[in-house]
Protein backbone atom coordinates (compact mmCIF):
# COMPACT_ATOMS: atom_id res chain seq x y z
CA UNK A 1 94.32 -53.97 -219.21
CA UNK A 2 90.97 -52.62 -217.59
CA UNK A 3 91.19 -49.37 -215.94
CA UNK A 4 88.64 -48.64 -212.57
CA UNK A 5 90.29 -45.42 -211.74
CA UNK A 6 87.94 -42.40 -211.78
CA UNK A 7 88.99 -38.57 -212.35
CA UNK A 8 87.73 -36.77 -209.25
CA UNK A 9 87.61 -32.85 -210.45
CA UNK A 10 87.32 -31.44 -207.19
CA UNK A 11 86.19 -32.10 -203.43
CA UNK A 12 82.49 -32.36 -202.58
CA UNK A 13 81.29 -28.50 -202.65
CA UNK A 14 84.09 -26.90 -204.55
CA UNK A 15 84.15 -25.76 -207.88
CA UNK A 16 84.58 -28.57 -210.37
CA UNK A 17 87.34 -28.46 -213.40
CA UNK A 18 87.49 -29.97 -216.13
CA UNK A 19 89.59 -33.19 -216.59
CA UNK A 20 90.87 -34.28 -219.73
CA UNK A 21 91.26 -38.05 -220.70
CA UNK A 22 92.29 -39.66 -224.21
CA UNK A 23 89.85 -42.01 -225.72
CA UNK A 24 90.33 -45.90 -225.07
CA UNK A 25 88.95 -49.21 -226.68
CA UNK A 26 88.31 -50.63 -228.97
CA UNK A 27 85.98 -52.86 -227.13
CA UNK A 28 83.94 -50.07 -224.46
CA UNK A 29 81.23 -51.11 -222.49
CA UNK A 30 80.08 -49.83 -219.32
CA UNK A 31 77.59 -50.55 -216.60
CA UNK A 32 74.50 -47.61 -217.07
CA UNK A 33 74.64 -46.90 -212.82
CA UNK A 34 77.96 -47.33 -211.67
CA UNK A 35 79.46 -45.99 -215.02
CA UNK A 36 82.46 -49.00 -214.16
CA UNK A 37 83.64 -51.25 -216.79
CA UNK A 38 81.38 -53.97 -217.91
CA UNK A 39 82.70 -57.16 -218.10
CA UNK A 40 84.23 -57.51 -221.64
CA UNK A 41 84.85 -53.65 -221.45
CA UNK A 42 88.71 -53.69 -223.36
CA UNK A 43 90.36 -50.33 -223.26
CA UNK A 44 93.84 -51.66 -224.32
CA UNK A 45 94.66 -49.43 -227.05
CA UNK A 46 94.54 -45.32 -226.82
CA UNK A 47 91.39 -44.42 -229.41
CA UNK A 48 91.34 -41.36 -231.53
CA UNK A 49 91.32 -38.72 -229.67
CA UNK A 50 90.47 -37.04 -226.01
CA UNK A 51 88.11 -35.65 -224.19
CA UNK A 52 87.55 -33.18 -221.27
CA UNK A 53 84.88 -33.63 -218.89
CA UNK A 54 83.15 -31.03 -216.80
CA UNK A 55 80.57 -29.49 -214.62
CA UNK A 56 79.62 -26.32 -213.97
CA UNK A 57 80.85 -24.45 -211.28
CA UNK A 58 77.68 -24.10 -209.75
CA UNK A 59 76.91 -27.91 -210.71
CA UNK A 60 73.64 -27.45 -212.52
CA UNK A 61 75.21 -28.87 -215.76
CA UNK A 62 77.57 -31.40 -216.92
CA UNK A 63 79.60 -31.10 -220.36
CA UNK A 64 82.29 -33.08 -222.47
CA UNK A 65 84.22 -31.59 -224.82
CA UNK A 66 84.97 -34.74 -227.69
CA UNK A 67 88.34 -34.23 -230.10
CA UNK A 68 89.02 -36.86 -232.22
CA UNK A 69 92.67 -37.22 -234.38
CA UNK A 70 93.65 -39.51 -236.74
CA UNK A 71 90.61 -40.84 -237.18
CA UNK A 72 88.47 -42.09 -239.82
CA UNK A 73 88.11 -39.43 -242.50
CA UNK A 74 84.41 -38.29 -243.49
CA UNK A 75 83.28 -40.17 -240.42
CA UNK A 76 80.03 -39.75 -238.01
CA UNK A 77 80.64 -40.73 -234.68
CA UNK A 78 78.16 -40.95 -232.04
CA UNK A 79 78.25 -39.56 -228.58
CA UNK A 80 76.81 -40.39 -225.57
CA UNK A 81 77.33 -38.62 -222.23
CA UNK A 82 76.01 -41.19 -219.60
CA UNK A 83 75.39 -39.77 -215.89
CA UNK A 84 75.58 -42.00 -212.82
CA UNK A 85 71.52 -42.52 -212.35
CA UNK A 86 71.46 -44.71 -215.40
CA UNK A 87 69.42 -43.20 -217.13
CA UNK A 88 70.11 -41.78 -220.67
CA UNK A 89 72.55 -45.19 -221.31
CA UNK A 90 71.17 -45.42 -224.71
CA UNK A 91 70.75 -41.81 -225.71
CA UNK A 92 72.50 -40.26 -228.38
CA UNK A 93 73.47 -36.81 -227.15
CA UNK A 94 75.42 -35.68 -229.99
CA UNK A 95 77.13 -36.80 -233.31
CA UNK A 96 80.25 -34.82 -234.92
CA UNK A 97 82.01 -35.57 -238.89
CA UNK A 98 85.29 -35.91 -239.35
CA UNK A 99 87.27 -33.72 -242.36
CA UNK A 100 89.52 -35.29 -244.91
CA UNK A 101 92.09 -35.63 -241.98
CA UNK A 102 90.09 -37.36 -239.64
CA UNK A 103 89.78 -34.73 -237.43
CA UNK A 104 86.19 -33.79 -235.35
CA UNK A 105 85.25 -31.77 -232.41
CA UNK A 106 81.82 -31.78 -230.66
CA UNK A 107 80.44 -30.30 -227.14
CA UNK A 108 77.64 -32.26 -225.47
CA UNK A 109 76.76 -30.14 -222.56
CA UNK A 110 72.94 -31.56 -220.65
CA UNK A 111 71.39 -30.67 -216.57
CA UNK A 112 72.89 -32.63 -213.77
CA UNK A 113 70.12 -35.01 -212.77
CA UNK A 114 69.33 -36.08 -209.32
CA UNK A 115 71.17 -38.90 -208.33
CA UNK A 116 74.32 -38.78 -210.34
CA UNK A 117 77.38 -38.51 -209.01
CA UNK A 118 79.71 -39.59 -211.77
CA UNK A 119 79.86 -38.82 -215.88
CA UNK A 120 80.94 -41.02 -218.82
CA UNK A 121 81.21 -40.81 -222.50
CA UNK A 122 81.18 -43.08 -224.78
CA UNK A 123 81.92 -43.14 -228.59
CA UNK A 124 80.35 -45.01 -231.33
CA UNK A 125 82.41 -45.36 -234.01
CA UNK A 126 80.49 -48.09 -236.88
CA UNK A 127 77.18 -46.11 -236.64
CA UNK A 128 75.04 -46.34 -233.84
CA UNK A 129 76.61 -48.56 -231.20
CA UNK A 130 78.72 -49.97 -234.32
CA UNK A 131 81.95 -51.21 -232.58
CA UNK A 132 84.53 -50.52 -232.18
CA UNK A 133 83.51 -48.36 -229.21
CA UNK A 134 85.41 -46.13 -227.17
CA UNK A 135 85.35 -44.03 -223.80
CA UNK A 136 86.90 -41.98 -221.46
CA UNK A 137 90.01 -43.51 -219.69
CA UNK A 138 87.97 -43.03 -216.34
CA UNK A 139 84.69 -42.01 -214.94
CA UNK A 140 84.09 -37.96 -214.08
CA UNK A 141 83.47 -37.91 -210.38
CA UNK A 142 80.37 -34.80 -210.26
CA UNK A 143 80.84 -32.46 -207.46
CA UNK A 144 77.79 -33.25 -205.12
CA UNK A 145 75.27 -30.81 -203.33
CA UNK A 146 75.93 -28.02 -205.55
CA UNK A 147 73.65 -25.78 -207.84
CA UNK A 148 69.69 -26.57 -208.78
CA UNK A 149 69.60 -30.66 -209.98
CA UNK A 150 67.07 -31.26 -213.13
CA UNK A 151 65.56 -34.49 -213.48
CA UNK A 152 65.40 -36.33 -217.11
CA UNK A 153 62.78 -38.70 -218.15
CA UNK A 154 63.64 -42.10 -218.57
CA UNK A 155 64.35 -43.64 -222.10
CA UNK A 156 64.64 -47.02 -221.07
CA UNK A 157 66.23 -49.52 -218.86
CA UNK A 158 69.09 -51.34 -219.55
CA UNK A 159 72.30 -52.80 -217.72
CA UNK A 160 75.04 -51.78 -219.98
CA UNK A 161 76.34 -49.42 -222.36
CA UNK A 162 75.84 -51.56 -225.04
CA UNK A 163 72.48 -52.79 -225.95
């Protein structure tokens, strides 16, 4: 099954809201620009948990709100929040532990940058791009032309979400 679907918060200009998506895999990987699945991406089976993705309402940052369930207990996982302008692909943004239940919660929360127009997240859950790897269900379509736009230095060039 490969979803292409995107979760569009709002109309150009309006105030964003947040959408909330569960987690697929196990097998996530993403193109850095278009934020679309790469091929090989598998998101057949629901991963451990959800996430809600966001901008603020005057569009100066984006956010993603990461709850994982039932998932491995005493745990780091590894978060990335990708932007459409490809370029923080390989940056780890966040990490968050899981208890003895397997349950974790983290907020990653950076500027819009100039020339995204979409948000992605994707979870690393073997260590550092250890698979199996999951994402959101769809891409976060950014509401456009709104609020001040910060650029972010570049890391690094790559294709996909997976190095």
């Amino acid at each position: 099954m490969t979803l292409t679907a995107t979760a569009t918060p709002a109309l150009a200009g309006a105030v964003p809201i947040p959408v909330k998506q569960p987690l697929v895999g196990p097998g996530a990987v993403i193109y850095c620009d278009s934020l679309e699945p790469f091929p090989g991406d598998d998101p057949s089976q629901l991963g451990p948990g959800d996430i809600a993705l966001n901008q603020s309402p005057n569009g100066s940052t984006v956010s993603a709100d990461v709850v994982l369930r039932a998932a491995a207990p005493n745990t780091v996982y590894f978060v990335r929040l990708i932007q459409s302008d490809g370029i923080d692909c390989h940056t780890f943004d966040a990490t968050t532990t899981t208890n003895a239940h397997g349950t974790g919660f983290v907020r990653v929360e950076e500027p819009t940058r100039l020339g995204a127009t979409a948000t992605q997240v994707i979870i690393d859950t073997a260590g550092q791009y250890g698979f199996p790897t999951f994402r959101a269900a769809a891409r976060y379509e950014l509401a456009v032309d709104v609020g001040p736009i910060a650029p972010l230095r570049s890391v690094g060039s790559a294709n996909s979400a997976r190095p």
